[in-house]
C-alpha atoms as a PDB file:
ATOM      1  CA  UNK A   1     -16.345  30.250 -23.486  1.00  0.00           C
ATOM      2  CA  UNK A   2     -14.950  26.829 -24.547  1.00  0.00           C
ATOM      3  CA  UNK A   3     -14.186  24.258 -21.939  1.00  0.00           C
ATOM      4  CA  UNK A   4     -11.084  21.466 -22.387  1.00  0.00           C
ATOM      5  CA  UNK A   5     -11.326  18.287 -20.615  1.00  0.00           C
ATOM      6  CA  UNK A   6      -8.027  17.031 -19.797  1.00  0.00           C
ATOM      7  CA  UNK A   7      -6.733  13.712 -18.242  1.00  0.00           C
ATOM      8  CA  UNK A   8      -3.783  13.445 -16.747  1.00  0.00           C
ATOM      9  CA  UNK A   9      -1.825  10.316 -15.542  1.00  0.00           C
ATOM     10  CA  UNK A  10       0.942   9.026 -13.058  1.00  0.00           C
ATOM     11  CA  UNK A  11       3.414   5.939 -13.681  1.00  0.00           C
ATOM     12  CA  UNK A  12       2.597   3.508 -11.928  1.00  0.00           C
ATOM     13  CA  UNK A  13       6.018   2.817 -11.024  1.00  0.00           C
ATOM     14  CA  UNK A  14       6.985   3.063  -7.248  1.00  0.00           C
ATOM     15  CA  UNK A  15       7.163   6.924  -6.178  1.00  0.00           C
ATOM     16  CA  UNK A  16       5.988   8.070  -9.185  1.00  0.00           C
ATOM     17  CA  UNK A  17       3.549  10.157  -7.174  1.00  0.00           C
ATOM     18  CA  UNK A  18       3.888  13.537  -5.812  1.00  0.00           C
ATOM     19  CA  UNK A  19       2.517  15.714  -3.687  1.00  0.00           C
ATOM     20  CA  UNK A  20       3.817  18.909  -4.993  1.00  0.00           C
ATOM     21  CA  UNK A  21       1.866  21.233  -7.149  1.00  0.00           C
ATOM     22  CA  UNK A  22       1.407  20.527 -10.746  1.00  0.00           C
ATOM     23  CA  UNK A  23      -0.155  22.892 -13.254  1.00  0.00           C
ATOM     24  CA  UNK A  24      -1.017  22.534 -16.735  1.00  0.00           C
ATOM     25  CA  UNK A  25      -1.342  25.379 -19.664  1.00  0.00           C
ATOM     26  CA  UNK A  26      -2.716  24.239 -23.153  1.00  0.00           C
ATOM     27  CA  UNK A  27      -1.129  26.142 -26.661  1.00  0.00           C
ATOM     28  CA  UNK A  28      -2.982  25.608 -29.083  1.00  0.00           C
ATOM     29  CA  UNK A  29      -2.248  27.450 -32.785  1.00  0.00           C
ATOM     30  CA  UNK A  30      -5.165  30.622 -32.127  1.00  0.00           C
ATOM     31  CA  UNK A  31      -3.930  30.574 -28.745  1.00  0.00           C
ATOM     32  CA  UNK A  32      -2.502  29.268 -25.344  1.00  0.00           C
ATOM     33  CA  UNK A  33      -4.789  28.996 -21.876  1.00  0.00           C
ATOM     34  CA  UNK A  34      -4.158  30.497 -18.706  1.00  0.00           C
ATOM     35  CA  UNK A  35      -1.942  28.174 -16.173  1.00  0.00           C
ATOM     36  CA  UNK A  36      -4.439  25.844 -14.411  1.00  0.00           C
ATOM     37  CA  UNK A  37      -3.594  23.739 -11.272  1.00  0.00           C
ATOM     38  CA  UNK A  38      -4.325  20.309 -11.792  1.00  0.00           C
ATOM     39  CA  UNK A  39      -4.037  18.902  -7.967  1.00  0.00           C
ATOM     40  CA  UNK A  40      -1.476  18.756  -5.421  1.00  0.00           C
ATOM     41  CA  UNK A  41      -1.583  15.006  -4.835  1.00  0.00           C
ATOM     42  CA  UNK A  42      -0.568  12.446  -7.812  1.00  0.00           C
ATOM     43  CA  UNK A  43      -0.928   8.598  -6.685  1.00  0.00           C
ATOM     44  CA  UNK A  44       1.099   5.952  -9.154  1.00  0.00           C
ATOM     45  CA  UNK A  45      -0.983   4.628 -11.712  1.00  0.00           C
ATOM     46  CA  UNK A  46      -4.009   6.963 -11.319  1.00  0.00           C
ATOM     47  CA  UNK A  47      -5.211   9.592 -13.072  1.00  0.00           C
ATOM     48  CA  UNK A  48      -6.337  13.003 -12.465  1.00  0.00           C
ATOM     49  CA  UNK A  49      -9.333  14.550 -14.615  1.00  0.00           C
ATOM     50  CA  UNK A  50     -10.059  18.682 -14.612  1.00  0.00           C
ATOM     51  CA  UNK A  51     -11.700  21.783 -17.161  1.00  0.00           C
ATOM     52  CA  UNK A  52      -9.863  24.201 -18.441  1.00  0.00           C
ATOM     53  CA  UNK A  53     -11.849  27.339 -19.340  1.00  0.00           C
ATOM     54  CA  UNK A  54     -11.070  29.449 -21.967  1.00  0.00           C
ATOM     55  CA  UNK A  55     -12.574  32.576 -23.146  1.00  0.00           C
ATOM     56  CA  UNK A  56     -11.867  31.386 -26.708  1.00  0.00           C
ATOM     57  CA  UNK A  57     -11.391  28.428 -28.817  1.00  0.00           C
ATOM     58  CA  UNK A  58      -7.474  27.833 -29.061  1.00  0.00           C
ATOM     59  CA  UNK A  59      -7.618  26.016 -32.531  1.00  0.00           C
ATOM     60  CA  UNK A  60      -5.795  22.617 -32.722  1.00  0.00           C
ATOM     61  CA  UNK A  61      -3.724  21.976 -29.186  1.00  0.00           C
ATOM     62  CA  UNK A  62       0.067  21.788 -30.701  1.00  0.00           C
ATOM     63  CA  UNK A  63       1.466  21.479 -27.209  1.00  0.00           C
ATOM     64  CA  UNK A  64       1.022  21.748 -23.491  1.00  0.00           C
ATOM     65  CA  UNK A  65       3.149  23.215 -20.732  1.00  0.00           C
ATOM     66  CA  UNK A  66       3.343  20.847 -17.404  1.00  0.00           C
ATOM     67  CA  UNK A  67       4.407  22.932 -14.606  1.00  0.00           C
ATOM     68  CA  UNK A  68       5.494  21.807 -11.421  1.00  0.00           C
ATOM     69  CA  UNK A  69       6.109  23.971  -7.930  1.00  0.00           C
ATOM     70  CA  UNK A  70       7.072  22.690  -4.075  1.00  0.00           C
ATOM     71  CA  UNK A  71       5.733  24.328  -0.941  1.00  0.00           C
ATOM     72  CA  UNK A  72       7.982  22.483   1.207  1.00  0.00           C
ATOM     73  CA  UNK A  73       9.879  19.259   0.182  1.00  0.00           C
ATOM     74  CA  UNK A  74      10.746  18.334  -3.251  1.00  0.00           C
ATOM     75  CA  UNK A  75       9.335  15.631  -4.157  1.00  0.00           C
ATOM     76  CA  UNK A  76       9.629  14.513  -7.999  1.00  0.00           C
ATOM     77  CA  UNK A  77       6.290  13.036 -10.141  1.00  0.00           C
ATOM     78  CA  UNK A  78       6.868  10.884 -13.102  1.00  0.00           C
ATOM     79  CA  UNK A  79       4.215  11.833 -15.832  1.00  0.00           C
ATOM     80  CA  UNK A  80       2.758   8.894 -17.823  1.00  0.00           C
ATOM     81  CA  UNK A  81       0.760  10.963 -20.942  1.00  0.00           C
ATOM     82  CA  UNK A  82      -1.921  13.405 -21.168  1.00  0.00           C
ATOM     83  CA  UNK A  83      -5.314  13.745 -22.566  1.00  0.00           C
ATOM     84  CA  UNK A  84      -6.942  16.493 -24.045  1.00  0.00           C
ATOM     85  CA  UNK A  85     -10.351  17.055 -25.218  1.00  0.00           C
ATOM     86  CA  UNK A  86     -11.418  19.529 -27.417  1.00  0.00           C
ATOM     87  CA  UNK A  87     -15.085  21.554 -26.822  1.00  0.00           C
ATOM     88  CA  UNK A  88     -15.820  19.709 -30.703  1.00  0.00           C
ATOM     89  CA  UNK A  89     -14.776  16.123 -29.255  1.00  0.00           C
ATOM     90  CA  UNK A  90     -11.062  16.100 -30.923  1.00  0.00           C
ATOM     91  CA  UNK A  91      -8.900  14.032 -28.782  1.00  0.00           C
ATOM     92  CA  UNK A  92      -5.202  15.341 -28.382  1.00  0.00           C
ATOM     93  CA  UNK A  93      -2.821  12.821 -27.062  1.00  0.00           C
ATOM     94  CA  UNK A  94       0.540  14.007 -25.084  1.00  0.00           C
ATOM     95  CA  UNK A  95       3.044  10.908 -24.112  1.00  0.00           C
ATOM     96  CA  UNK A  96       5.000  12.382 -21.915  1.00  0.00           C
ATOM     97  CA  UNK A  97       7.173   9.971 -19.911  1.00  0.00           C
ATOM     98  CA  UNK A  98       9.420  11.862 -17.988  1.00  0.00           C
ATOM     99  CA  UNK A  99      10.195  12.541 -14.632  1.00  0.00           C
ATOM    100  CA  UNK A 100       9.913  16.170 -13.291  1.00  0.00           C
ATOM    101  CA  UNK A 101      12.033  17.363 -11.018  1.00  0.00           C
ATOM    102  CA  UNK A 102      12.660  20.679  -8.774  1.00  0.00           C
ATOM    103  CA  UNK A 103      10.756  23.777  -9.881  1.00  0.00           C
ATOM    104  CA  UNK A 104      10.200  23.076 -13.631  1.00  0.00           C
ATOM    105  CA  UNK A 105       8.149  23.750 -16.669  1.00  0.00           C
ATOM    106  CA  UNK A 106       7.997  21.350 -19.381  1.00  0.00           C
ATOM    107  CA  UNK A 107       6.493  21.218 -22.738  1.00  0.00           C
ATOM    108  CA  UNK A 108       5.154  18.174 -24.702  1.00  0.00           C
ATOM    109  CA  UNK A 109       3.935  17.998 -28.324  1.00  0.00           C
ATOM    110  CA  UNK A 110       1.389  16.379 -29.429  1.00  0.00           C
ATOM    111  CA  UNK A 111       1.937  13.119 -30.336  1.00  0.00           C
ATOM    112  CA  UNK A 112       1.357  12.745 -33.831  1.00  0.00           C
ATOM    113  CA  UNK A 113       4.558  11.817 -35.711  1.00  0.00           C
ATOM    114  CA  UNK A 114       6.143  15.332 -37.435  1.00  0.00           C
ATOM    115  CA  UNK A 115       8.864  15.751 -39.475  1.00  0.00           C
ATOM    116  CA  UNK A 116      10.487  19.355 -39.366  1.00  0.00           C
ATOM    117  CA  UNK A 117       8.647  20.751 -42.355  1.00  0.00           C
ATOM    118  CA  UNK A 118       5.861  20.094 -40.829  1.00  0.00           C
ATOM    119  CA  UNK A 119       6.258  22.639 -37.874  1.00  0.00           C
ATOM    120  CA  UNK A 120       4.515  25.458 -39.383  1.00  0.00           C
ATOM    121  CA  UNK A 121       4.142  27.349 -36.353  1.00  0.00           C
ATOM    122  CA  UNK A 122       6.933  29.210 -35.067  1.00  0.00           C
ATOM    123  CA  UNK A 123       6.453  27.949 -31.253  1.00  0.00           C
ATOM    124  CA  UNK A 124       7.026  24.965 -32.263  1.00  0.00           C
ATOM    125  CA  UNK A 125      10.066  25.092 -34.353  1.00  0.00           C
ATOM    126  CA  UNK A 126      10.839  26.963 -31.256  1.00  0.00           C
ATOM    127  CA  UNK A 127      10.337  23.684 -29.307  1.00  0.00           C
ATOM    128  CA  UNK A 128      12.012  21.383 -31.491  1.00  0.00           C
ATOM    129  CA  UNK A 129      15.189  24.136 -31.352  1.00  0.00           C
ATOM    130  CA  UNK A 130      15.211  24.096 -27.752  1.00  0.00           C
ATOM    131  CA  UNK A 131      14.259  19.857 -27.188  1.00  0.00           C
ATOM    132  CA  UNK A 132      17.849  19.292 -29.554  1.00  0.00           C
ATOM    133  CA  UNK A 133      20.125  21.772 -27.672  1.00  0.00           C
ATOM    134  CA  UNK A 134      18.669  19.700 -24.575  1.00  0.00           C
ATOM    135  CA  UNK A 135      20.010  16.688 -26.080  1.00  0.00           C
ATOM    136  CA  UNK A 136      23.602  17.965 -26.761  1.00  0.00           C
ATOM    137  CA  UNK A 137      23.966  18.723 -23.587  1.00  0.00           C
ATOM    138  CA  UNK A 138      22.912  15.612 -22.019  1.00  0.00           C
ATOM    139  CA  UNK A 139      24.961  13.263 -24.177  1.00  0.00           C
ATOM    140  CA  UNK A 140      28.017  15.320 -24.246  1.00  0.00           C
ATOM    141  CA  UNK A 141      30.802  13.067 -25.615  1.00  0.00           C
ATOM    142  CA  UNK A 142      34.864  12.371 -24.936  1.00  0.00           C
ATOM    143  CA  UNK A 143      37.956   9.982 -25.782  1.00  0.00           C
ATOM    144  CA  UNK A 144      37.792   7.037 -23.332  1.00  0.00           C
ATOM    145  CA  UNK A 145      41.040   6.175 -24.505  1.00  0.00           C
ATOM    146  CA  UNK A 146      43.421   6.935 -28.143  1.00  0.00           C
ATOM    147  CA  UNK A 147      41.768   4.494 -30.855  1.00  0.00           C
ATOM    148  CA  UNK A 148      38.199   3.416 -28.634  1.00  0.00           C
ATOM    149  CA  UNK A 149      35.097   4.564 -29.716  1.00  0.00           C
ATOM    150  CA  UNK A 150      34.018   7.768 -28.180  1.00  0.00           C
ATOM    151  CA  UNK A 151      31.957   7.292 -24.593  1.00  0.00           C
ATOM    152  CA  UNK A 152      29.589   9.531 -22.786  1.00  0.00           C
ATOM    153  CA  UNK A 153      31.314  11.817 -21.060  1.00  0.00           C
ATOM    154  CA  UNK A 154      30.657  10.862 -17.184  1.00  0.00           C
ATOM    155  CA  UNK A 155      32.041   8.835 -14.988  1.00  0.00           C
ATOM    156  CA  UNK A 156      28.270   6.468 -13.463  1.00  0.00           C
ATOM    157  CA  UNK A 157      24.709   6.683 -14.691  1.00  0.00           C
ATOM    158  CA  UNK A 158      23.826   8.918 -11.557  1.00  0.00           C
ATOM    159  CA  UNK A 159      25.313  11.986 -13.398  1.00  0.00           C
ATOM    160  CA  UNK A 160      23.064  11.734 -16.161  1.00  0.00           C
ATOM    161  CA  UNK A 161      20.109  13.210 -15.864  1.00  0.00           C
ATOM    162  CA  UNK A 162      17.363  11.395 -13.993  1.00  0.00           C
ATOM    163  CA  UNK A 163      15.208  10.357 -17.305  1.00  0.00           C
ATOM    164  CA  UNK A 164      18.114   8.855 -18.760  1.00  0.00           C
ATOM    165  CA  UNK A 165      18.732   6.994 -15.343  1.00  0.00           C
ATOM    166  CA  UNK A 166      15.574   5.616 -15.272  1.00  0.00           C
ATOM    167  CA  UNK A 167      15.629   4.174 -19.583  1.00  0.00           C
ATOM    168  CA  UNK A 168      19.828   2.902 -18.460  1.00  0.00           C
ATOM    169  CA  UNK A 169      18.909   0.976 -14.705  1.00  0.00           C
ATOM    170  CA  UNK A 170      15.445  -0.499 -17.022  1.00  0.00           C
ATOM    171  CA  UNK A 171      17.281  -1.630 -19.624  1.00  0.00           C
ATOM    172  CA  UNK A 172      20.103  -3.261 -17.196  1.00  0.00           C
ATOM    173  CA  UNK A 173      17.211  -4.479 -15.111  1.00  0.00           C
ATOM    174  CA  UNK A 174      16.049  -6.268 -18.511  1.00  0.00           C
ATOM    175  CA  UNK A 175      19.267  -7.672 -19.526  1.00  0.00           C
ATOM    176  CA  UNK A 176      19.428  -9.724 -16.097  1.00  0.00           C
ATOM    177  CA  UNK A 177      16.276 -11.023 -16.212  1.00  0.00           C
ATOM    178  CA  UNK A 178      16.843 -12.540 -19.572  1.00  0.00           C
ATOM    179  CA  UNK A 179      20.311 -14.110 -18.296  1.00  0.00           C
ATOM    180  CA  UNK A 180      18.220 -15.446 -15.508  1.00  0.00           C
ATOM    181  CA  UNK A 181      15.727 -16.750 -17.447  1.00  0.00           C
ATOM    182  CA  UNK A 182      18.814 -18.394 -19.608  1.00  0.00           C
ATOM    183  CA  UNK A 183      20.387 -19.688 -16.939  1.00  0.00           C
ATOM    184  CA  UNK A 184      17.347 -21.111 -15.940  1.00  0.00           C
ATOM    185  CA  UNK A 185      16.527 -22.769 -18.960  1.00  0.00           C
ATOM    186  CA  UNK A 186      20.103 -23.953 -19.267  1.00  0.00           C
ATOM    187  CA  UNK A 187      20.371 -25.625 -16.023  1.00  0.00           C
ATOM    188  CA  UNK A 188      16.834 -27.531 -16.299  1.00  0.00           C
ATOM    189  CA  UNK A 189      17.932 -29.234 -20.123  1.00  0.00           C
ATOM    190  CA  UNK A 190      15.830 -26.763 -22.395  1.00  0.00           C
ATOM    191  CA  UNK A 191      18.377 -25.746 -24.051  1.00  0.00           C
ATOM    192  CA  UNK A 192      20.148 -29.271 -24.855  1.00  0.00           C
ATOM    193  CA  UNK A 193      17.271 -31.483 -24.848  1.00  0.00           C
ATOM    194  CA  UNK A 194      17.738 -33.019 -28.584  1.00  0.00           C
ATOM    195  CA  UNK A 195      14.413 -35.013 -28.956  1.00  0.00           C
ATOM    196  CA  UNK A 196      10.954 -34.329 -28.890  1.00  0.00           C
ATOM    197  CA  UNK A 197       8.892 -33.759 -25.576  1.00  0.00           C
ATOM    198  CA  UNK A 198       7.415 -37.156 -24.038  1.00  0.00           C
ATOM    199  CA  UNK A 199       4.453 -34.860 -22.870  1.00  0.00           C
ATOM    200  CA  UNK A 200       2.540 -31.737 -21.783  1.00  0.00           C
ATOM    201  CA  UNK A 201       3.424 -32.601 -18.141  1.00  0.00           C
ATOM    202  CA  UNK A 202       7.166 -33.050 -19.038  1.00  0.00           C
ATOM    203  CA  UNK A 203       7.242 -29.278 -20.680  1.00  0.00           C
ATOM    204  CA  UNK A 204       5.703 -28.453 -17.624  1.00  0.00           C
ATOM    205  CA  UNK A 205       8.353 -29.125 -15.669  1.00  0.00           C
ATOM    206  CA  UNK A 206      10.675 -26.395 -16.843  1.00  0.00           C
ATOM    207  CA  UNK A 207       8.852 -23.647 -16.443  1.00  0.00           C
ATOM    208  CA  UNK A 208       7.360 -21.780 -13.574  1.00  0.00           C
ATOM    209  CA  UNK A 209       3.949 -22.572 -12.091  1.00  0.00           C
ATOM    210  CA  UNK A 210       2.799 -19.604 -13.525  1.00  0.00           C
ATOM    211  CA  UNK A 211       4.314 -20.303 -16.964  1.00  0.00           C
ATOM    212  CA  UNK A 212       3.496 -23.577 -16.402  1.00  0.00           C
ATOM    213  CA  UNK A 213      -0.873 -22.858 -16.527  1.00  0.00           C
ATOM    214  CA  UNK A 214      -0.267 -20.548 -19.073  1.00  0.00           C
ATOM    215  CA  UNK A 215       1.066 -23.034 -21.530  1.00  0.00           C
ATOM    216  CA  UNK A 216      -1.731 -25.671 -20.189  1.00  0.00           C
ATOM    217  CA  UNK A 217      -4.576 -22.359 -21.396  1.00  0.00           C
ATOM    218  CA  UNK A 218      -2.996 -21.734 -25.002  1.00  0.00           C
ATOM    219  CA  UNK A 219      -3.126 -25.528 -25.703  1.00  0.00           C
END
C-alpha cells in the first residue's frame, strides 16, 4: 500500500470557493489512482489536505486529474495549485490557476518546465495534443477590417472563456490603477518638481499615509 498526501488550495479571490464536489485522481508513469473526493466545501484562500491510497507505488506523478460534479446548483471553484507528496518524501507541485466550471475534468502537469522531447510518456504527449487544440479554439482569429491587424474573433470579453476573462478584466483592472496612481502623482507636482526635496516630511506629502510610513521604515 503506498499513501499520497496531497494539498490542495483555493484563490483567495472573492467566490473562489465552492461547494460542489471536487475529486482528485493522481497519474503517475507505473500508474494512475482511483478518483478520490477531496471535500465538498472549498473556502477562498484555504486549503484542503487528504490521503490517497494506492495499492501500488505509481512512480513519478506526471499529472493529476481535478474533477468537479454539482448536486444541485453550479457553483464554479477557482483552483490555486496542488501539492503532492510522495510515500519517499518527493514533493510534486501542480499550479493550476484556473477556474472550473459545470461538470468538468481537468488535467494539470507537473510543474517542472518541459520542452516536447521531453514528454516521453505517451499520456502526456497526449496532454500537450489536447491543451494546444484547446488553445485554437479559444483564440480563434478574423479580419476586423481590410489592412488591420487580425483581432480575436468575438465581439466582448464575456464570450471568451471564463479563464481568459478573469487574466483580460486583471490586466484592465491593472492598467487603471497605474493611470490613477499617474494622475495622482501628476496633480500633486511629482512629476514636474525640478529640484531636490527640502525634506523627508515634504516627500511625505505626496504619497498616501500608508506609502507615506513605508518610506519613513526603508529610510
Amino acid at each position: 500500500m503506498a499513501v499520497y498526501k496531497v494539498t490542495v488550495a483555493t484563490g483567495d479571490m472573492a467566490e473562489a470557493g465552492t461547494n460542489n464536489s471536487i475529486s482528485i485522481t493522481l497519474v503517475g508513469s507505473y500508474g494512475e489512482s482511483r478518483q478520490t473526493t477531496v471535500s465538498f466545501l472549498f473556502l477562498p484562500g484555504k486549503e484542503k489536505s487528504l490521503s490517497v491510497h494506492c495499492g501500488q507505488d505509481l512512480g513519478p506523478i506526471v499529472l493529476i486529474r481535478l474533477h468537479k460534479w454539482r448536486l444541485f446548483l453550479e457553483d464554479a471553484w477557482f483552483c490555486k495549485d496542488v501539492r503532492v507528496t510522495a510515500p519517499n518524501g518527493t514533493l510534486y507541485r501542480f499550479p493550476c490557476y484556473q477556474w472550473l466550471e459545470g461538470v468538468t475534468t481537468v488535467e494539470v502537469r507537473e510543474g517542472s518546465g518541459k520542452k516536447l522531447v521531453d514528454d516521453k510518456l505517451q499520456i502526456l504527449k497526449e496532454h500537450r495534443h489536447q491543451e494546444l487544440a484547446a488553445r485554437q479554439e479559444a483564440y480563434r482569429w478574423k479580419n476586423f477590417a481590410q489592412g488591420w491587424p487580425r483581432c480575436l474573433n468575438v465581439d466582448s470579453i464575456f464570450e471568451l472563456d471564463s479563464n481568459i476573462q478573469f487574466s483580460c478584466i486583471r490586466a484592465s483592472n491593472f492598467t487603471g490603477f497605474l493611470i490613477f496612481q499617474g494622475a495622482s502623482h501628476f496633480l500633486s507636482g511629482f512629476l514636474l518638481r525640478r529640484t531636490s526635496w527640502n525634506s523627508l516630511d515634504e516627500m511625505r506629502t505626496i504619497f498616501s499615509r500608508t506609502q507615506g510610513r513605508d518610506i519613513g521604515g526603508c529610510l
